[in-house]
Protein backbone atom coordinates (compact mmCIF):
# COMPACT_ATOMS: atom_id res chain seq x y z
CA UNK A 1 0.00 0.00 0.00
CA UNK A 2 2.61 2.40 0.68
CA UNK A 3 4.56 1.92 -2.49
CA UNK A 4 1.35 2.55 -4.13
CA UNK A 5 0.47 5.94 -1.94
CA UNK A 6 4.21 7.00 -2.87
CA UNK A 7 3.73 6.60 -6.70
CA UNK A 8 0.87 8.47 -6.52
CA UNK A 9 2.32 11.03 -4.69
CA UNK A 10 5.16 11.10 -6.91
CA UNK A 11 2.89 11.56 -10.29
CA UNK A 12 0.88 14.02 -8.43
CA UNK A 13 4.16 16.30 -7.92
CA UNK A 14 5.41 15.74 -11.11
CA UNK A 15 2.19 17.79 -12.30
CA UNK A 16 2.98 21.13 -10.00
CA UNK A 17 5.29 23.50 -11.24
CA UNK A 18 7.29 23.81 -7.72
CA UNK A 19 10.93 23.39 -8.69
CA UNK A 20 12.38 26.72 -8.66
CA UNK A 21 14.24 26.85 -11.70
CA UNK A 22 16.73 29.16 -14.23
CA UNK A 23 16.34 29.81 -17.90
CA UNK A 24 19.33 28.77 -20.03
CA UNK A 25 21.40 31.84 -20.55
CA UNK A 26 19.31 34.46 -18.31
CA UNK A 27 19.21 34.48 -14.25
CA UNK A 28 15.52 35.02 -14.24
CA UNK A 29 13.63 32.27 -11.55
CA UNK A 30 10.53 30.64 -12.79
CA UNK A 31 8.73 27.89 -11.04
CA UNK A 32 8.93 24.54 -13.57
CA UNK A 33 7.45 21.03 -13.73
CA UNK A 34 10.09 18.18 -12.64
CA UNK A 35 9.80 17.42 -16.47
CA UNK A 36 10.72 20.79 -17.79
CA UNK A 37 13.81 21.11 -15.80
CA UNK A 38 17.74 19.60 -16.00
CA UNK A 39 20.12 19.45 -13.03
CA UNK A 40 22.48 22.42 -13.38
CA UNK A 41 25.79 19.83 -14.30
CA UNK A 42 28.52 21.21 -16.07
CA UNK A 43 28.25 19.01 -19.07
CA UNK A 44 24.37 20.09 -19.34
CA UNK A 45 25.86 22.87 -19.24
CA UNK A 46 28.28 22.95 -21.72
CA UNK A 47 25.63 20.77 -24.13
CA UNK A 48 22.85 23.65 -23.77
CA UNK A 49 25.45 26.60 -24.35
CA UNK A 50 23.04 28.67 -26.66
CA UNK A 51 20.01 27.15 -26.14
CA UNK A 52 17.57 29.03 -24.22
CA UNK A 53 14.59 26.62 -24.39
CA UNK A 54 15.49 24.25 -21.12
CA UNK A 55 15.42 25.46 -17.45
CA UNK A 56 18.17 24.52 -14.81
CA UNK A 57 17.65 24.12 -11.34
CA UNK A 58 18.51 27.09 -9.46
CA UNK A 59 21.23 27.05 -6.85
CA UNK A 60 19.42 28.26 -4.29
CA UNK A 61 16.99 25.47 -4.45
CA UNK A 62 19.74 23.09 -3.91
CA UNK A 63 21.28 24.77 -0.94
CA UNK A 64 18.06 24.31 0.41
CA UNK A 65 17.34 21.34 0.95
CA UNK A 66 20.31 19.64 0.28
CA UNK A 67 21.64 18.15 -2.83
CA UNK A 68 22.71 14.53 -1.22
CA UNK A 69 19.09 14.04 -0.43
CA UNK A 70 17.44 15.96 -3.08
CA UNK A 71 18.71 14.68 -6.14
CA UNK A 72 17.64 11.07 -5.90
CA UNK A 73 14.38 12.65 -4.84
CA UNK A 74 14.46 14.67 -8.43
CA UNK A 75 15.60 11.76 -10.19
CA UNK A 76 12.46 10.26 -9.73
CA UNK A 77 10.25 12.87 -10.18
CA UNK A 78 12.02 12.90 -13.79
CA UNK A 79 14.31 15.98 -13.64
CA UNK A 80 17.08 14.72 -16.08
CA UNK A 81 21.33 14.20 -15.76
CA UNK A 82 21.27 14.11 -19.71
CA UNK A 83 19.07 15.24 -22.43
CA UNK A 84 15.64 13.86 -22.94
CA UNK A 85 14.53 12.26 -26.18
CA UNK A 86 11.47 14.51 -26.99
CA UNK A 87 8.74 12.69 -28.93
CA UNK A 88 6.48 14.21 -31.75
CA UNK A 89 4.49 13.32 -34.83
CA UNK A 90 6.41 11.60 -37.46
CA UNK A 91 6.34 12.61 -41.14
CA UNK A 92 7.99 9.61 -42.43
CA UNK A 93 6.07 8.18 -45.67
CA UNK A 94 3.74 6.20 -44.03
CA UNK A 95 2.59 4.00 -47.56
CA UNK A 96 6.56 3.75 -47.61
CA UNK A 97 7.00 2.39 -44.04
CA UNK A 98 4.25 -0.39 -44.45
CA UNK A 99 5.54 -1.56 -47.46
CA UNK A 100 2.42 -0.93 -49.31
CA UNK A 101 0.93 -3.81 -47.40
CA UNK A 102 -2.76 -4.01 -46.36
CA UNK A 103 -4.22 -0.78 -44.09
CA UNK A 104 -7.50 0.04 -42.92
CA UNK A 105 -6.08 2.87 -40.64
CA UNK A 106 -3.37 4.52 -39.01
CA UNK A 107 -3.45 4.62 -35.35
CA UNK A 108 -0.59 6.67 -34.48
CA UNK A 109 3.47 7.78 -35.85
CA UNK A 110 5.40 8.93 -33.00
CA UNK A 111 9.20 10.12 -33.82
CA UNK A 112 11.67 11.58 -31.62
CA UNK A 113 13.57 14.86 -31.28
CA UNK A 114 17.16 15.03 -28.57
CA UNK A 115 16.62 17.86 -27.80
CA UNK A 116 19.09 20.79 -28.03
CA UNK A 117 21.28 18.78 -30.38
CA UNK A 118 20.49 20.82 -33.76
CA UNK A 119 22.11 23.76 -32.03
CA UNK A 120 24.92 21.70 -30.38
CA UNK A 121 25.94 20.24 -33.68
CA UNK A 122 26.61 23.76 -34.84
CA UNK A 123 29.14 24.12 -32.44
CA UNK A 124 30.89 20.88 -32.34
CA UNK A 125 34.54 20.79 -31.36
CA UNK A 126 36.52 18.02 -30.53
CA UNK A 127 35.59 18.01 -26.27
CA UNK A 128 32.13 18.61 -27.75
CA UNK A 129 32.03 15.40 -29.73
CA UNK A 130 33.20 13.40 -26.68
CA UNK A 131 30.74 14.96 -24.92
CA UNK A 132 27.65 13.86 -27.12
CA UNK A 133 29.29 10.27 -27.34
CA UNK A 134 28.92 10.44 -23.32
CA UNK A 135 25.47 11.40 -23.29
CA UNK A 136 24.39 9.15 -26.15
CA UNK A 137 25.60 6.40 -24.22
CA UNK A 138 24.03 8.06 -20.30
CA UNK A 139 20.74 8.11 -21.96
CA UNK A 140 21.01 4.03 -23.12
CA UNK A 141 22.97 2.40 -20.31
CA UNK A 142 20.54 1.54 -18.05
CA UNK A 143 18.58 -0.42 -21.11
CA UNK A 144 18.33 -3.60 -22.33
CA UNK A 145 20.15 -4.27 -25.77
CA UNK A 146 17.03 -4.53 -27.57
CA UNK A 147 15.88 -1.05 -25.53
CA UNK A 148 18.86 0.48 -26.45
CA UNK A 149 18.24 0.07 -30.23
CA UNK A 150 14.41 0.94 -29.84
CA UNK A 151 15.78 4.51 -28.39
CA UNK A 152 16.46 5.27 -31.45
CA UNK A 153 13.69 4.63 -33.63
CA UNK A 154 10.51 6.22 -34.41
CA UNK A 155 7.21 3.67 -34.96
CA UNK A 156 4.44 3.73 -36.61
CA UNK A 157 1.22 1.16 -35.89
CA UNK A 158 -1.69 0.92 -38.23
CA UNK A 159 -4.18 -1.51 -38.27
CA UNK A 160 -5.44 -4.22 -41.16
CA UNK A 161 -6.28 -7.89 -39.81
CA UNK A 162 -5.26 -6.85 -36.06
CA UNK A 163 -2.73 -4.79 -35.31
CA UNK A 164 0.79 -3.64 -37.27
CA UNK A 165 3.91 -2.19 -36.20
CA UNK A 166 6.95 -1.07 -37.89
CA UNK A 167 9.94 0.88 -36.60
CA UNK A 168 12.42 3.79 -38.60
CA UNK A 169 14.99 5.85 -37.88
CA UNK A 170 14.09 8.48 -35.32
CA UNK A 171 15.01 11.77 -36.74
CA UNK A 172 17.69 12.65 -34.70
CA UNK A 173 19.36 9.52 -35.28
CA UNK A 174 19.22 10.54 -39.10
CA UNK A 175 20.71 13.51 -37.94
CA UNK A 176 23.82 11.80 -35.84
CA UNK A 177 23.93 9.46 -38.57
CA UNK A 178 24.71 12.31 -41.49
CA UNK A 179 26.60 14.84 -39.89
CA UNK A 180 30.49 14.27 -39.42
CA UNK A 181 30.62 14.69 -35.76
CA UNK A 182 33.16 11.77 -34.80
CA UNK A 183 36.70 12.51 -34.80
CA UNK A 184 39.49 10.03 -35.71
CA UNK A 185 42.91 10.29 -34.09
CA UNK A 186 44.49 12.26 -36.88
CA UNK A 187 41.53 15.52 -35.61
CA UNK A 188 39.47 15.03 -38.36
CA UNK A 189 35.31 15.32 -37.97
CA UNK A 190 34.06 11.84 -39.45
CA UNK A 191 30.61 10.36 -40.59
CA UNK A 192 29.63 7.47 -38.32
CA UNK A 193 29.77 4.95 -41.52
CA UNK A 194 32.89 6.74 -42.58
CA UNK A 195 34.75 5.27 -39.75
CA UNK A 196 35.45 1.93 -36.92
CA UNK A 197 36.14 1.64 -33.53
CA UNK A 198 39.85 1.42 -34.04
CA UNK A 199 39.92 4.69 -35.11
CA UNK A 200 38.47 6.50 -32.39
CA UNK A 201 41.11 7.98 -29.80
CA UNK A 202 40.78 7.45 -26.56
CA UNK A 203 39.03 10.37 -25.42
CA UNK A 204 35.66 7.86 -26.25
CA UNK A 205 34.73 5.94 -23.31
């Protein structure tokens, strides 16, 4: 019964706006939703230099009431360590994704967005590159192999004798897939296909 009361009380937070929070790249305080809001980490930080659509927790709310005890708290509420994988409608070709196989009707496309990374790829350096590979990998370590893939696909499910499914690339993962944001150990950017492991300094965990 308790665990019960405390998920309920946990999704009932997560609703409020009552973290107080900082705009990226102003020091203006707005109260945010535990899903609106990063932990203030110096590689969030860095990743979300010029991009003033996320919110921080403020410092003040932290010396409050303690970070040792307040972070795990957070964590579960869903205030992130890494950036979130932001879902929205998918304009894939949808004849195209099923193959031209039998449909009666769509019931939903859902593709995902990482957020902030069009603006960090703009700016990519050599730390920043090892700094995405980092985060890429934060966001899927905790997951099951199969999980892990399905992070970064989109799906689409339509129905015609019961239900269908079919997964794509999600469209960031286009975008991580095109640009050359790798580096090799001679400094040169690199396409993901355009290059192995072996050829990856060490700076790549």
């Amino acid at each position: 019964i308790q665990v019960n009361k405390k998920k309920e009380f946990i999704e009932e937070l997560s609703k409020t706006s009552f973290i107080d929070s900082v705009k990226n790249g102003t020091d203006k305080n707005e109260l945010r939703k535990s899903s609106e809001v990063y932990f203030n980490d110096s590689e969030l930080k860095e990743y979300f230099d010029g991009y003033h659509y996320v919110y921080f927790i403020s410092d003040e709310f932290k010396e409050k009431f303690g970070e040792e005890k307040l972070t795990p708290f957070l964590k579960e509420l869903g205030v992130e360590d890494k950036p979130r994988r932001i879902e929205n409608e998918g304009k894939e070709e949808r004849s195209k994704l099923r193959d031209n196989t039998g449909h009666a009707r769509d019931i939903n496309q859902i593709d995902y967005e990482y957020e902030g990374l069009d603006n960090f790829i703009k700016q990519m350096t050599i730390n920043k590159s090892c700094l995405l590979w980092k985060l890429l990998l934060k966001n899927i370590e905790n997951l099951s192999s199969w999980a892990a893939q399905k992070f970064f696909e989109g799906e689409l499910k339509w129905e015609y004798r019961g239900g269908n499914t079919r997964s794509f690339e999600a469209n960031f993962t286009k975008t991580i897939r095109q640009q050359a944001w790798l580096v090799d150990k001679n400094n040169n950017f690199r396409k993901p296909s355009d290059i192995i492991l072996s050829e990856l300094p060490d700076n790549y965990i």
